[in-house]
N, C-alpha and C. Protein backbone atom coordinates (compact mmCIF):
# COMPACT_ATOMS: atom_id res chain seq x y z
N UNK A 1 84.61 105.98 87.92
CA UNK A 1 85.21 104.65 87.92
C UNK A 1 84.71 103.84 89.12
N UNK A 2 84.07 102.58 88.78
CA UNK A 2 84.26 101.55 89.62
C UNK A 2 85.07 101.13 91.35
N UNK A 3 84.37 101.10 92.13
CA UNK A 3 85.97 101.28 93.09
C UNK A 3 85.49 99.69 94.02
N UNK A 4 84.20 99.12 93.79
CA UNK A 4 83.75 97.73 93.49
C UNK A 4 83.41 96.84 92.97
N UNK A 5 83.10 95.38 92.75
CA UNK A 5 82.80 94.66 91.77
C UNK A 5 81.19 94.64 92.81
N UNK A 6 80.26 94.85 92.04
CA UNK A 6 78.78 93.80 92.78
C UNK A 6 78.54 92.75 92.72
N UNK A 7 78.92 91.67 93.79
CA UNK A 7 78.89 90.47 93.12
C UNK A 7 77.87 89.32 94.21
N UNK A 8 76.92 88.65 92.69
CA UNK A 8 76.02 87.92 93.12
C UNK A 8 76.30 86.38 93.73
N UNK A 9 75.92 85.83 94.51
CA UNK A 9 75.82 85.12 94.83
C UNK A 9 74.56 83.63 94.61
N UNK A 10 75.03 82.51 93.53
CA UNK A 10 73.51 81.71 93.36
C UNK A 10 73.67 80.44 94.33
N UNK A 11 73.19 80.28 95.29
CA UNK A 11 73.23 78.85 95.94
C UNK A 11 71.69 78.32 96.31
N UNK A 12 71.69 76.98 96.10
CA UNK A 12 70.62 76.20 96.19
C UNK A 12 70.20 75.66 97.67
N UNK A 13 71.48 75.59 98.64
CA UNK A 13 71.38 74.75 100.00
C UNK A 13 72.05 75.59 101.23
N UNK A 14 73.00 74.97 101.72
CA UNK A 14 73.31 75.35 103.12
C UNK A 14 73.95 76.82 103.34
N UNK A 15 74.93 77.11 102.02
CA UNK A 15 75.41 78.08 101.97
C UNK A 15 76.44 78.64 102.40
N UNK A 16 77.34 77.18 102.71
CA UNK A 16 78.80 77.61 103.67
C UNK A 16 79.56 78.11 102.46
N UNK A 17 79.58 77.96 101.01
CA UNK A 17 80.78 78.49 100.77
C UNK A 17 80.06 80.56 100.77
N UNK A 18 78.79 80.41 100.74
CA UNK A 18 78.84 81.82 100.90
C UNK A 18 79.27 82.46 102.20
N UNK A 19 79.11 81.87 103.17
CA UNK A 19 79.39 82.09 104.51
C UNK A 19 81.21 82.47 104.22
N UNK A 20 81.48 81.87 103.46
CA UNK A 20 83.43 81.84 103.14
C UNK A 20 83.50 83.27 102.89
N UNK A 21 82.84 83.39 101.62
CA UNK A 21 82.69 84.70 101.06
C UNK A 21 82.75 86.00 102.01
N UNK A 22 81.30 85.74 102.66
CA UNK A 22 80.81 86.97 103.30
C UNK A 22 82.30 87.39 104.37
N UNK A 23 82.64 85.94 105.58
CA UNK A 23 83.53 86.38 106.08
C UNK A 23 84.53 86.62 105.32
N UNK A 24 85.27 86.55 104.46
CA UNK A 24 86.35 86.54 103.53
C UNK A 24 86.06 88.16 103.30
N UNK A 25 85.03 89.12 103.65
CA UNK A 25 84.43 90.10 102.74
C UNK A 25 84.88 90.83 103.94
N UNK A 26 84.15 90.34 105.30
CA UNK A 26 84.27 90.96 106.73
C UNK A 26 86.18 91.28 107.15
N UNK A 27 86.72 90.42 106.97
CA UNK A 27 88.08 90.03 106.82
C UNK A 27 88.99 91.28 106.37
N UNK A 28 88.14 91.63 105.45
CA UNK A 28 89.30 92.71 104.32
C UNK A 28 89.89 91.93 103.49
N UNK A 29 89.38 90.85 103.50
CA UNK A 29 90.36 89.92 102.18
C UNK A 29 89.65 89.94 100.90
N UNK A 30 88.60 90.42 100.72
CA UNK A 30 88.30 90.64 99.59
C UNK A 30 87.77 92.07 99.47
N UNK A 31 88.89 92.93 98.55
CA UNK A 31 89.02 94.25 98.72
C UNK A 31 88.12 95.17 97.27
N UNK A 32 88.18 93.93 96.11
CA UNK A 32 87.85 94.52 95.56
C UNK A 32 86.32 94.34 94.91
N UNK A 33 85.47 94.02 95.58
CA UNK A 33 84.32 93.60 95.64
C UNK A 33 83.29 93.64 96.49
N UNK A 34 82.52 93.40 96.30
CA UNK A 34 81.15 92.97 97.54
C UNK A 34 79.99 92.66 96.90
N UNK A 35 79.53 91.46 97.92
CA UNK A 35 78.33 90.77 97.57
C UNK A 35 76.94 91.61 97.96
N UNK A 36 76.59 91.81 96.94
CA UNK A 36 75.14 92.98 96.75
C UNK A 36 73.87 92.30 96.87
N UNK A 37 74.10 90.70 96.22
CA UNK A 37 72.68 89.48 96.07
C UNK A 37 73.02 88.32 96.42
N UNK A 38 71.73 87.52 97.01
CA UNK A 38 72.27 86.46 96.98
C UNK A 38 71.11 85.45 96.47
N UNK A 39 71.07 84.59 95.16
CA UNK A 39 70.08 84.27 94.33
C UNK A 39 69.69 82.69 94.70
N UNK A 40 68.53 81.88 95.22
CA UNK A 40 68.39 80.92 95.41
C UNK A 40 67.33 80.24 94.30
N UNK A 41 67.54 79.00 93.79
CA UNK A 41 66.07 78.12 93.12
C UNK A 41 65.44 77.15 94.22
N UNK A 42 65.87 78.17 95.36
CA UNK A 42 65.38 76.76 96.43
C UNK A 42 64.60 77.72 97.41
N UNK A 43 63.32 77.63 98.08
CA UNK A 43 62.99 78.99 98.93
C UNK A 43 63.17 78.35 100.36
N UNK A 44 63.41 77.00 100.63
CA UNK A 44 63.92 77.16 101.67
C UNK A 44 65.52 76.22 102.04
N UNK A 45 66.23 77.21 101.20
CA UNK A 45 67.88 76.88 101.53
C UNK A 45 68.24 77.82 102.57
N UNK A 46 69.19 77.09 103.10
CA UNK A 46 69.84 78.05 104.46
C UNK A 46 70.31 79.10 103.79
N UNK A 47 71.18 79.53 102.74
CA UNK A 47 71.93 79.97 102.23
C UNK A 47 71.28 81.92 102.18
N UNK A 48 69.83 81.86 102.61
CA UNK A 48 69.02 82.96 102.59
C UNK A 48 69.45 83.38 103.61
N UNK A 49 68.70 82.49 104.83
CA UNK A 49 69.03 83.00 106.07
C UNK A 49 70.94 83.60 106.25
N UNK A 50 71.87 83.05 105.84
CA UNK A 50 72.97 83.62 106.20
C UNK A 50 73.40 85.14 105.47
N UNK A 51 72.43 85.33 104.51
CA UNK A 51 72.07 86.48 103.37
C UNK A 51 71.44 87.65 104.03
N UNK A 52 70.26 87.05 104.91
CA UNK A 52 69.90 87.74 105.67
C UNK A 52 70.71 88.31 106.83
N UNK A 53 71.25 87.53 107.50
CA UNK A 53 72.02 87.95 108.94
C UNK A 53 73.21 88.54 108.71
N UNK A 54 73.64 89.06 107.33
CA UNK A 54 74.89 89.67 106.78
C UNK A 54 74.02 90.95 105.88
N UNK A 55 73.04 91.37 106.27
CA UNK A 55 72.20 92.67 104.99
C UNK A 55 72.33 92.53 104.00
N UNK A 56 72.39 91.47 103.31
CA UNK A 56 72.18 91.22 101.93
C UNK A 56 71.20 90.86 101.31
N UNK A 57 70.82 91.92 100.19
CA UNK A 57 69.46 91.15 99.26
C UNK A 57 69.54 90.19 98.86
N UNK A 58 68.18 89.15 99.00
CA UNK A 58 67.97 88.31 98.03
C UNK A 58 66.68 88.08 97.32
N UNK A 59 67.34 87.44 96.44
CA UNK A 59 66.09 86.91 95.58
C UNK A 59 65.35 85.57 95.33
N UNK A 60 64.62 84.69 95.19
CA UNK A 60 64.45 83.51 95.35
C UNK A 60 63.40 83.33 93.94
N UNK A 61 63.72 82.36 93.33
CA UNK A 61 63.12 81.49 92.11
C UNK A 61 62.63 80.04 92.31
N UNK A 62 61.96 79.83 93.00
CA UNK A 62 61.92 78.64 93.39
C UNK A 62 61.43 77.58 91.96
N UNK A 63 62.47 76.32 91.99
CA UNK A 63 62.43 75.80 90.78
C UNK A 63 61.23 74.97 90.40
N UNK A 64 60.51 74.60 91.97
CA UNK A 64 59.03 74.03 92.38
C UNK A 64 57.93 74.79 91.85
N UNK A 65 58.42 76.19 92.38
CA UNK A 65 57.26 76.95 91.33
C UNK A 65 57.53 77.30 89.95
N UNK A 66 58.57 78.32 89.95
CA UNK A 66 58.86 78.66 88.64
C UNK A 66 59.72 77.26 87.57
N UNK A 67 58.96 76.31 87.32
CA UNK A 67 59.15 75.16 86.58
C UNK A 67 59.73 75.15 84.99
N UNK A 68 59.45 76.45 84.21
CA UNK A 68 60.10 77.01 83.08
C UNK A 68 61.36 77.11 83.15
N UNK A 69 62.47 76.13 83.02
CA UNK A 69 64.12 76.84 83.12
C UNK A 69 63.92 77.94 82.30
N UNK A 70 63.87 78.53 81.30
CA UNK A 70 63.98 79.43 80.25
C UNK A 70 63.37 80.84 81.11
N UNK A 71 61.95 80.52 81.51
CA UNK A 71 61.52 81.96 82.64
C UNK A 71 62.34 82.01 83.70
N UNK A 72 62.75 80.76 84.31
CA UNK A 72 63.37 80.80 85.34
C UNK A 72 64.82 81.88 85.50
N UNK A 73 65.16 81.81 84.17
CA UNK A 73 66.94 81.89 84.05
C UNK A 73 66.78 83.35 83.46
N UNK A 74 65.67 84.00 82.97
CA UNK A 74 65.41 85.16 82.46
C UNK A 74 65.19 86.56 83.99
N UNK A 75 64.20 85.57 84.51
CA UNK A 75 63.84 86.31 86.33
C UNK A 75 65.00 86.22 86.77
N UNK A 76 65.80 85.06 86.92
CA UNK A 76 67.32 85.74 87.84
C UNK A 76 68.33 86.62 87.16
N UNK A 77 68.23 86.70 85.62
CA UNK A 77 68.96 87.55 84.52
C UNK A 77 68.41 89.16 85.15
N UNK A 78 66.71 89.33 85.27
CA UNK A 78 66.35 90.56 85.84
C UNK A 78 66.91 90.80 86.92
N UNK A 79 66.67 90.19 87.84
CA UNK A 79 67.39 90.57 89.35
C UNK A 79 68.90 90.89 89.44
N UNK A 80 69.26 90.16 88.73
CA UNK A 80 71.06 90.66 88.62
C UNK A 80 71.35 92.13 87.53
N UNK A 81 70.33 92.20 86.16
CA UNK A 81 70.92 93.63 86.15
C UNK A 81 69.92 94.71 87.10
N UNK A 82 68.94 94.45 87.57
CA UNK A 82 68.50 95.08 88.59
C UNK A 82 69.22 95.72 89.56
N UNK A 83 70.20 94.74 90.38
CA UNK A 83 71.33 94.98 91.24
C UNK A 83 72.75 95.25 90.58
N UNK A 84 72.39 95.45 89.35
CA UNK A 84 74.00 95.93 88.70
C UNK A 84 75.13 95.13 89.19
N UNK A 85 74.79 93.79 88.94
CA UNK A 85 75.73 92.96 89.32
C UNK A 85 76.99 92.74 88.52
N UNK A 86 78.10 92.68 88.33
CA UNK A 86 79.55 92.80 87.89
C UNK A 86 79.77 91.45 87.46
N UNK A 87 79.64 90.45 88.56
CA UNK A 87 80.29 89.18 88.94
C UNK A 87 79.59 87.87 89.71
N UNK A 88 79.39 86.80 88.73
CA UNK A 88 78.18 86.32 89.36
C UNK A 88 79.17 85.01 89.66
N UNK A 89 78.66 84.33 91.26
CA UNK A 89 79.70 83.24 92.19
C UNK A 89 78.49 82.21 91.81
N UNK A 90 78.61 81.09 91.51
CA UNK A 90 77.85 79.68 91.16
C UNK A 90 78.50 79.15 92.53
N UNK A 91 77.77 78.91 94.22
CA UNK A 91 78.63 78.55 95.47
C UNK A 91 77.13 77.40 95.49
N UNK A 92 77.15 76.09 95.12
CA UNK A 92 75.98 75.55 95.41
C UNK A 92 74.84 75.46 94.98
N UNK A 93 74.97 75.57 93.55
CA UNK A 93 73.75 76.17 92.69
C UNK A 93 73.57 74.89 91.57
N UNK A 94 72.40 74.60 92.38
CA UNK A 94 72.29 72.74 91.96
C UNK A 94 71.56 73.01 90.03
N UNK A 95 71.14 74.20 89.59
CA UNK A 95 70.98 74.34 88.23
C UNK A 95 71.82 74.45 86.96
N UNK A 96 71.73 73.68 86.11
CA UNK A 96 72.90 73.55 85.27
C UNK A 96 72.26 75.05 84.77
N UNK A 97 73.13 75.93 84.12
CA UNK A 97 72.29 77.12 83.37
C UNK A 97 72.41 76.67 81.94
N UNK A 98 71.78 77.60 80.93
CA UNK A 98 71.96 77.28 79.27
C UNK A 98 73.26 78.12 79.04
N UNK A 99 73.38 78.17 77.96
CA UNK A 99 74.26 78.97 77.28
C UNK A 99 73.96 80.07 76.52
N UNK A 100 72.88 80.43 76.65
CA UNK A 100 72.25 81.58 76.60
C UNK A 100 72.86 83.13 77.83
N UNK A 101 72.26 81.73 78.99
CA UNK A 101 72.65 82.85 80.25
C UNK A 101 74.18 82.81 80.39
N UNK A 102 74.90 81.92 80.68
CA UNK A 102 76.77 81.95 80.56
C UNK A 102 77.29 82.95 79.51
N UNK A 103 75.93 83.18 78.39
CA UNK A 103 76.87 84.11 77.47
C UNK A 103 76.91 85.24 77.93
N UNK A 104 75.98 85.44 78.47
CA UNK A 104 75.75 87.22 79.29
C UNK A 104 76.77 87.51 80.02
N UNK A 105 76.87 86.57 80.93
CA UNK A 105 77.97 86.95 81.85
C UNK A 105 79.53 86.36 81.29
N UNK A 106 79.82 86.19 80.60
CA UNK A 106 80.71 85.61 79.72
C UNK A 106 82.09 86.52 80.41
N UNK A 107 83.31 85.35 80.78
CA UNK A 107 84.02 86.30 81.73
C UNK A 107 83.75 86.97 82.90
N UNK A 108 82.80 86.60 83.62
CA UNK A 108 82.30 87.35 84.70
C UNK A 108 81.04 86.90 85.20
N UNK A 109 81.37 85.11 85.29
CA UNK A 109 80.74 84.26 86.12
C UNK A 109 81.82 82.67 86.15
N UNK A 110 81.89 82.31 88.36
CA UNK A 110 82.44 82.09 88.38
C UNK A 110 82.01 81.00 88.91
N UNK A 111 82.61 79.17 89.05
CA UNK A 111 81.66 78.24 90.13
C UNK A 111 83.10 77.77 90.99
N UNK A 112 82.20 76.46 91.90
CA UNK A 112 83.34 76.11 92.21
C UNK A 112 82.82 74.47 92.35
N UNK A 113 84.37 73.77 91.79
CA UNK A 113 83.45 72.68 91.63
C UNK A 113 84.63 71.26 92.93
N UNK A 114 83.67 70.65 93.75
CA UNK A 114 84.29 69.97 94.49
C UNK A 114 85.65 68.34 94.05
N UNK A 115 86.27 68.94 93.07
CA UNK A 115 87.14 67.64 92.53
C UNK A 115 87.98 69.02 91.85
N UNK A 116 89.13 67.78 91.76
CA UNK A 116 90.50 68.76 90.58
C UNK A 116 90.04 68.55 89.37
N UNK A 117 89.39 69.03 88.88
CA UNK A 117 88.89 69.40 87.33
C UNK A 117 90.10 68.93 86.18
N UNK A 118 90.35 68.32 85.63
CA UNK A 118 89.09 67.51 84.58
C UNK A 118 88.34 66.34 85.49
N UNK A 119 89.16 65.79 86.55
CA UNK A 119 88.60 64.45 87.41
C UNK A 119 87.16 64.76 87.80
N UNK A 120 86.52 63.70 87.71
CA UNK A 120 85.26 63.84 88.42
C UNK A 120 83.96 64.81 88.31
N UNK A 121 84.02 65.66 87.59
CA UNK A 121 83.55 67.03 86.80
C UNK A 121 82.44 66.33 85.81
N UNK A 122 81.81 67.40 85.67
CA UNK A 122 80.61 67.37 84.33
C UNK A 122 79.40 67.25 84.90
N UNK A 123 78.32 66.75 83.41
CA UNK A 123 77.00 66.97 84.37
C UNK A 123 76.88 65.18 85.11
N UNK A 124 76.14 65.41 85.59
CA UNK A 124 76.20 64.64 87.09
C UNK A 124 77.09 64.07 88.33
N UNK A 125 77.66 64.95 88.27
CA UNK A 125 79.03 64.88 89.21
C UNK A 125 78.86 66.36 90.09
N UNK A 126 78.28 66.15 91.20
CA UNK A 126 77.50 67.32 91.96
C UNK A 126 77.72 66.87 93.78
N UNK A 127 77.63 67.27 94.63
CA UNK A 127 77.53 67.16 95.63
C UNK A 127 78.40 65.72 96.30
N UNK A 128 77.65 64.90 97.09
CA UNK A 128 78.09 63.97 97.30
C UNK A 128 78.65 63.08 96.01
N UNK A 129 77.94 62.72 95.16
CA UNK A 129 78.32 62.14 94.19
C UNK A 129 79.61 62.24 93.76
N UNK A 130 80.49 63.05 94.02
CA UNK A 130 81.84 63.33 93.58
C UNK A 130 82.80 63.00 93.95
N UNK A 131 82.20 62.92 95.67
CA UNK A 131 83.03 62.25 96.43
C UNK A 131 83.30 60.57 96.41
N UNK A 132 81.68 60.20 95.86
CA UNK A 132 81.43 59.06 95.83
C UNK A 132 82.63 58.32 94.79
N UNK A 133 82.62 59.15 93.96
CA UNK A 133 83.07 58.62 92.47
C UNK A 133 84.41 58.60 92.48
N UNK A 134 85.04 59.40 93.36
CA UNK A 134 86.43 59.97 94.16
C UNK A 134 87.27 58.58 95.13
N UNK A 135 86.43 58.01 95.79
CA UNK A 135 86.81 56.86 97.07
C UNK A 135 86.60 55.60 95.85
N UNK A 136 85.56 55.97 95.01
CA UNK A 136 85.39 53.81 94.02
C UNK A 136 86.19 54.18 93.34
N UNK A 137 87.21 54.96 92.72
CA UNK A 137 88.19 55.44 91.82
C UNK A 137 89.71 54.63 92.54
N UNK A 138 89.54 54.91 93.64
CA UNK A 138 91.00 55.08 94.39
C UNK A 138 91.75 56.05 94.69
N UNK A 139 91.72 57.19 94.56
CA UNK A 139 92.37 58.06 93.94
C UNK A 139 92.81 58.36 95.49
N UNK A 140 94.29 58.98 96.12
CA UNK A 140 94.61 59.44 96.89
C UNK A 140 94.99 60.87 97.04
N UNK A 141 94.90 61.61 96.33
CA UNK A 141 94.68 63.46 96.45
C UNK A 141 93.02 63.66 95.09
N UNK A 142 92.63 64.54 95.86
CA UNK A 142 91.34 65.67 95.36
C UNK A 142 91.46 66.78 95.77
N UNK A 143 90.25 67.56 95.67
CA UNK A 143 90.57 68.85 96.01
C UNK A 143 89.27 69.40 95.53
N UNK A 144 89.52 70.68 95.37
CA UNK A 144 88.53 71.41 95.10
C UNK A 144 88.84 72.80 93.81
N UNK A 145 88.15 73.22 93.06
CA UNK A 145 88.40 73.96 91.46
C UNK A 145 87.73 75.10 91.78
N UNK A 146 88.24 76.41 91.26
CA UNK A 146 87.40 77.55 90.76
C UNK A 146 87.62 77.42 89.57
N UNK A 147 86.78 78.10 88.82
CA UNK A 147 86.66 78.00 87.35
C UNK A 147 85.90 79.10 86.46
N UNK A 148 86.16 79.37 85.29
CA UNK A 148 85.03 80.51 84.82
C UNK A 148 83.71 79.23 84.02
N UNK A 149 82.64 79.83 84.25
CA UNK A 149 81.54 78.90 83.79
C UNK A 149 81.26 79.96 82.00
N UNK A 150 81.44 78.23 81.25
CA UNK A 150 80.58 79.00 79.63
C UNK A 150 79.74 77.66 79.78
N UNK A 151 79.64 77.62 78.38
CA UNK A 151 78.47 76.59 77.74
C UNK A 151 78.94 75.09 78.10
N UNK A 152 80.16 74.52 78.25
CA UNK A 152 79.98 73.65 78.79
C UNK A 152 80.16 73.10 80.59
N UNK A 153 79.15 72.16 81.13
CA UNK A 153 79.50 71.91 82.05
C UNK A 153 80.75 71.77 82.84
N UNK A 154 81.07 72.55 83.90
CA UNK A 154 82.95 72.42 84.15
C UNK A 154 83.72 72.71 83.48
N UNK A 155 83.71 73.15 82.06
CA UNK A 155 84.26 72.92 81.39
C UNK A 155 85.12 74.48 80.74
N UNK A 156 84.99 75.16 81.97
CA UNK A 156 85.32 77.17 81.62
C UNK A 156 87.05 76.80 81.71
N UNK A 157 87.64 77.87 81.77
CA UNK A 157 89.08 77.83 82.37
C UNK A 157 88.96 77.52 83.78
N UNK A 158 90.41 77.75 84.29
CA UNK A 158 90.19 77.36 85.58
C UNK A 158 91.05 78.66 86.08
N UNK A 159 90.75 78.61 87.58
CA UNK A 159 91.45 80.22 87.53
C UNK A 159 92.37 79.68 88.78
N UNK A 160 91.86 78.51 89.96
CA UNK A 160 92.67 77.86 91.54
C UNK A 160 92.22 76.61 91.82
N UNK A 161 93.19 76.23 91.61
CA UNK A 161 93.03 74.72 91.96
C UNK A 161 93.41 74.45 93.48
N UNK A 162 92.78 73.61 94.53
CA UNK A 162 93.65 73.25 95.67
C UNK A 162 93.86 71.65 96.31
N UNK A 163 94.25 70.96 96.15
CA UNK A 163 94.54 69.50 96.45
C UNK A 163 93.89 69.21 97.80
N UNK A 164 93.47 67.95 98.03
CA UNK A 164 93.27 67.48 99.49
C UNK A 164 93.50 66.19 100.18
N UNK A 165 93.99 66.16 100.30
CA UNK A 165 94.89 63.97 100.89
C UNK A 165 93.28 63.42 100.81
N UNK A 166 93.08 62.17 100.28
CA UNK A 166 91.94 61.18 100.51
C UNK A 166 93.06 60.61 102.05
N UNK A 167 91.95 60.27 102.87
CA UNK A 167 92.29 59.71 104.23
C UNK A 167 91.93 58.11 104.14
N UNK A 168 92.43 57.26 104.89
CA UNK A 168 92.34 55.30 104.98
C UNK A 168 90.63 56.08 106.14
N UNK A 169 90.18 55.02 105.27
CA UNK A 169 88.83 54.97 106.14
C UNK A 169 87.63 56.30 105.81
N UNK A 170 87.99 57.59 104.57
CA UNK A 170 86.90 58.01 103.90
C UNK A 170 86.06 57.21 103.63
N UNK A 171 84.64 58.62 104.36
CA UNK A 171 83.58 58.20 103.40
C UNK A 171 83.42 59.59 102.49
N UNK A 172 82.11 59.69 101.58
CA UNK A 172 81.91 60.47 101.30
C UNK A 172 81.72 61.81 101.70
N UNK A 173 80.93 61.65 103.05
CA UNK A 173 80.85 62.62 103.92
C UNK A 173 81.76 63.57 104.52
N UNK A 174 82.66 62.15 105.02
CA UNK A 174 84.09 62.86 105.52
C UNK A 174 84.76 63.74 104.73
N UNK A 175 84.92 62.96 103.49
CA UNK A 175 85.92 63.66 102.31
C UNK A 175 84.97 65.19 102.17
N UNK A 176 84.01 65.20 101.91
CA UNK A 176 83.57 66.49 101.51
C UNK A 176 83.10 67.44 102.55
N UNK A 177 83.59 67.08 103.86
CA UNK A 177 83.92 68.05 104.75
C UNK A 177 85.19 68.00 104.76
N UNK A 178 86.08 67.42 104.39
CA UNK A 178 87.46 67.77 104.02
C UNK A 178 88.20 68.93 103.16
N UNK A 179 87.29 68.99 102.27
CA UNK A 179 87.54 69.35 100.89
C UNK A 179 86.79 70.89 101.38
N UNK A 180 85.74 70.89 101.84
CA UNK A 180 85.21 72.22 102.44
C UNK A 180 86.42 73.15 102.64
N UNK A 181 86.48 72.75 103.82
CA UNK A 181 87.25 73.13 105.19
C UNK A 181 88.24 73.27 104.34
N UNK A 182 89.02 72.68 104.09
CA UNK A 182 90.78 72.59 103.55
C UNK A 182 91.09 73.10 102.14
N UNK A 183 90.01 73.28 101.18
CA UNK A 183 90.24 73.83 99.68
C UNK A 183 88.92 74.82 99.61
N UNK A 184 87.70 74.49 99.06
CA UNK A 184 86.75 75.21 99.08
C UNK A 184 86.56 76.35 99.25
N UNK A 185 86.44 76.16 101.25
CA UNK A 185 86.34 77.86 101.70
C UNK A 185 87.46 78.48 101.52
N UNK A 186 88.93 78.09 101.22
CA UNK A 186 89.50 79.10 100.85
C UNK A 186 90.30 79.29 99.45
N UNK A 187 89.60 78.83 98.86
CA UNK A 187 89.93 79.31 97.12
C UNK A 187 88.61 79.82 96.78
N UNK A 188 87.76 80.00 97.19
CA UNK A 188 86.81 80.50 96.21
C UNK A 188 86.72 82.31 96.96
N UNK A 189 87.24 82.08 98.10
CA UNK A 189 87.51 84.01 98.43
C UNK A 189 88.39 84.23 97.64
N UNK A 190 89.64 84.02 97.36
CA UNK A 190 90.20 83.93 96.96
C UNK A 190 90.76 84.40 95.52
N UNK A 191 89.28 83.45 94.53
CA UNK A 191 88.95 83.76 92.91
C UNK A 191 88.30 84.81 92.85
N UNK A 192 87.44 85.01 94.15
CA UNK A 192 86.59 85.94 94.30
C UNK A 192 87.39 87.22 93.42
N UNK A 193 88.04 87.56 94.93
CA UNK A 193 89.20 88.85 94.61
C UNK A 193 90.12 89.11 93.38
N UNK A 194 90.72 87.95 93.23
CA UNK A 194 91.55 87.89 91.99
C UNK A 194 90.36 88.21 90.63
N UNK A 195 89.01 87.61 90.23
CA UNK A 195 88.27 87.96 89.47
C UNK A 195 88.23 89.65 89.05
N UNK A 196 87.55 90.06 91.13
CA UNK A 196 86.60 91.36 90.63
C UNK A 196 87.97 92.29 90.51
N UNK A 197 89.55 92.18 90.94
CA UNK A 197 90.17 92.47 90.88
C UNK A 197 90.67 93.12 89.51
N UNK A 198 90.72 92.30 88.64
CA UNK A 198 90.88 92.65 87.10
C UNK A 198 89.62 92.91 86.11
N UNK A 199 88.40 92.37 87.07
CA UNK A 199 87.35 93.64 86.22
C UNK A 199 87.23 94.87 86.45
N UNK A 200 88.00 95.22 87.70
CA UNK A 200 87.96 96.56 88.33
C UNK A 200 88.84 97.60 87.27
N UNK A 201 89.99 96.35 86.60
CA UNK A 201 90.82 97.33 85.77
C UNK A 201 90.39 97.39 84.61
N UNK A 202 89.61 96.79 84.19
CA UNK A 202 88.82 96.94 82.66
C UNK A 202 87.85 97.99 83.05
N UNK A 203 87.12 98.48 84.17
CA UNK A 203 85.91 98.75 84.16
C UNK A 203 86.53 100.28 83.59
């Protein structure tokens, strides 16, 4: 029996919510898991280097070179059953996938998306942009979503939601170091555990 989940990690950029993770991992707060990979389409995202300075493999697809989504999404499909991965974390992973690959991991791939889901969500609603769309809205609470990823964009269950006050005088920037800090880094340790938690009891 199982007495971990292996769980991958795909980010495209800086890599703080993996940084959440890893410490969240260091912590003992996430008991029933551990991050084995950490998968980039970007070869030079930070998100390696913090992969590195924690002994974790990675793998890199760079989307510059490997220009085929279809090869692309097949090479990171190898590397993950390569590493017998359980549980795959979407923390920054600027590639929409097909529904090909969501079916594989079906139940046992997870993202996190910066708005309270249904708000602000779907395809092109990514990074700053969310925030953007968040402050011309009006809206005075956001937050941040875990979610299970299928075939449609945002559009999986949701597994933690966490709210965040919009402040007089947001910008985009602000807000989504808000939303980091105050929802983000700590719901997605969080789903983490609760996830590999109940695959641990199926396994």
């Amino acid at each position: 029996m199982l007495n971990k989940i292996r769980v991958a990690v795909l980010c495209s950029g800086g890599g703080t919510n993996l940084q959440a993770i890893l410490d969240a991992q260091t912590a003992g707060k996430i008991a029933s898991g551990e991050v084995a990979l950490v998968v980039s389409d970007n070869a030079g995202a930070y998100a390696l280097e913090r992969a590195k300075g924690a002994g974790v493999a990675t793998a890199v697809f760079d989307r510059r070179e490997v220009r085929d989504r279809t090869q692309r999404e097949q090479a990171i499909l190898g590397a993950l059953r390569q590493h017998k991965i359980g549980l795959v974390v979407l923390a920054g992973f600027m590639t929409i996938l097909s529904e090909a690959f969501t079916r594989e991991y079906e139940g046992r791939m997870i993202n996190i998306h910066p708005s309270l889901i249904p708000s602000f969500c779907g395809p092109g609603f990514y990074g700053l942009k969310v925030h953007e769309a968040a402050l011309a809205r009006g809206v005075k609470v956001t937050g941040a979503t875990v979610h299970y990823v299928n075939e449609v964009c945002d559009g999986g269950p949701i597994i933690l939601q966490k709210a965040v006050a919009v402040e007089e005088g947001d910008t985009p920037e602000t807000l989504q170091k808000r939303v980091m800090r105050q929802a983000e880094w700590q719901i997605l340790p969080q789903a983490v555990e609760l996830v590999c938690k109940a695959l641990l009891k199926k396994a």
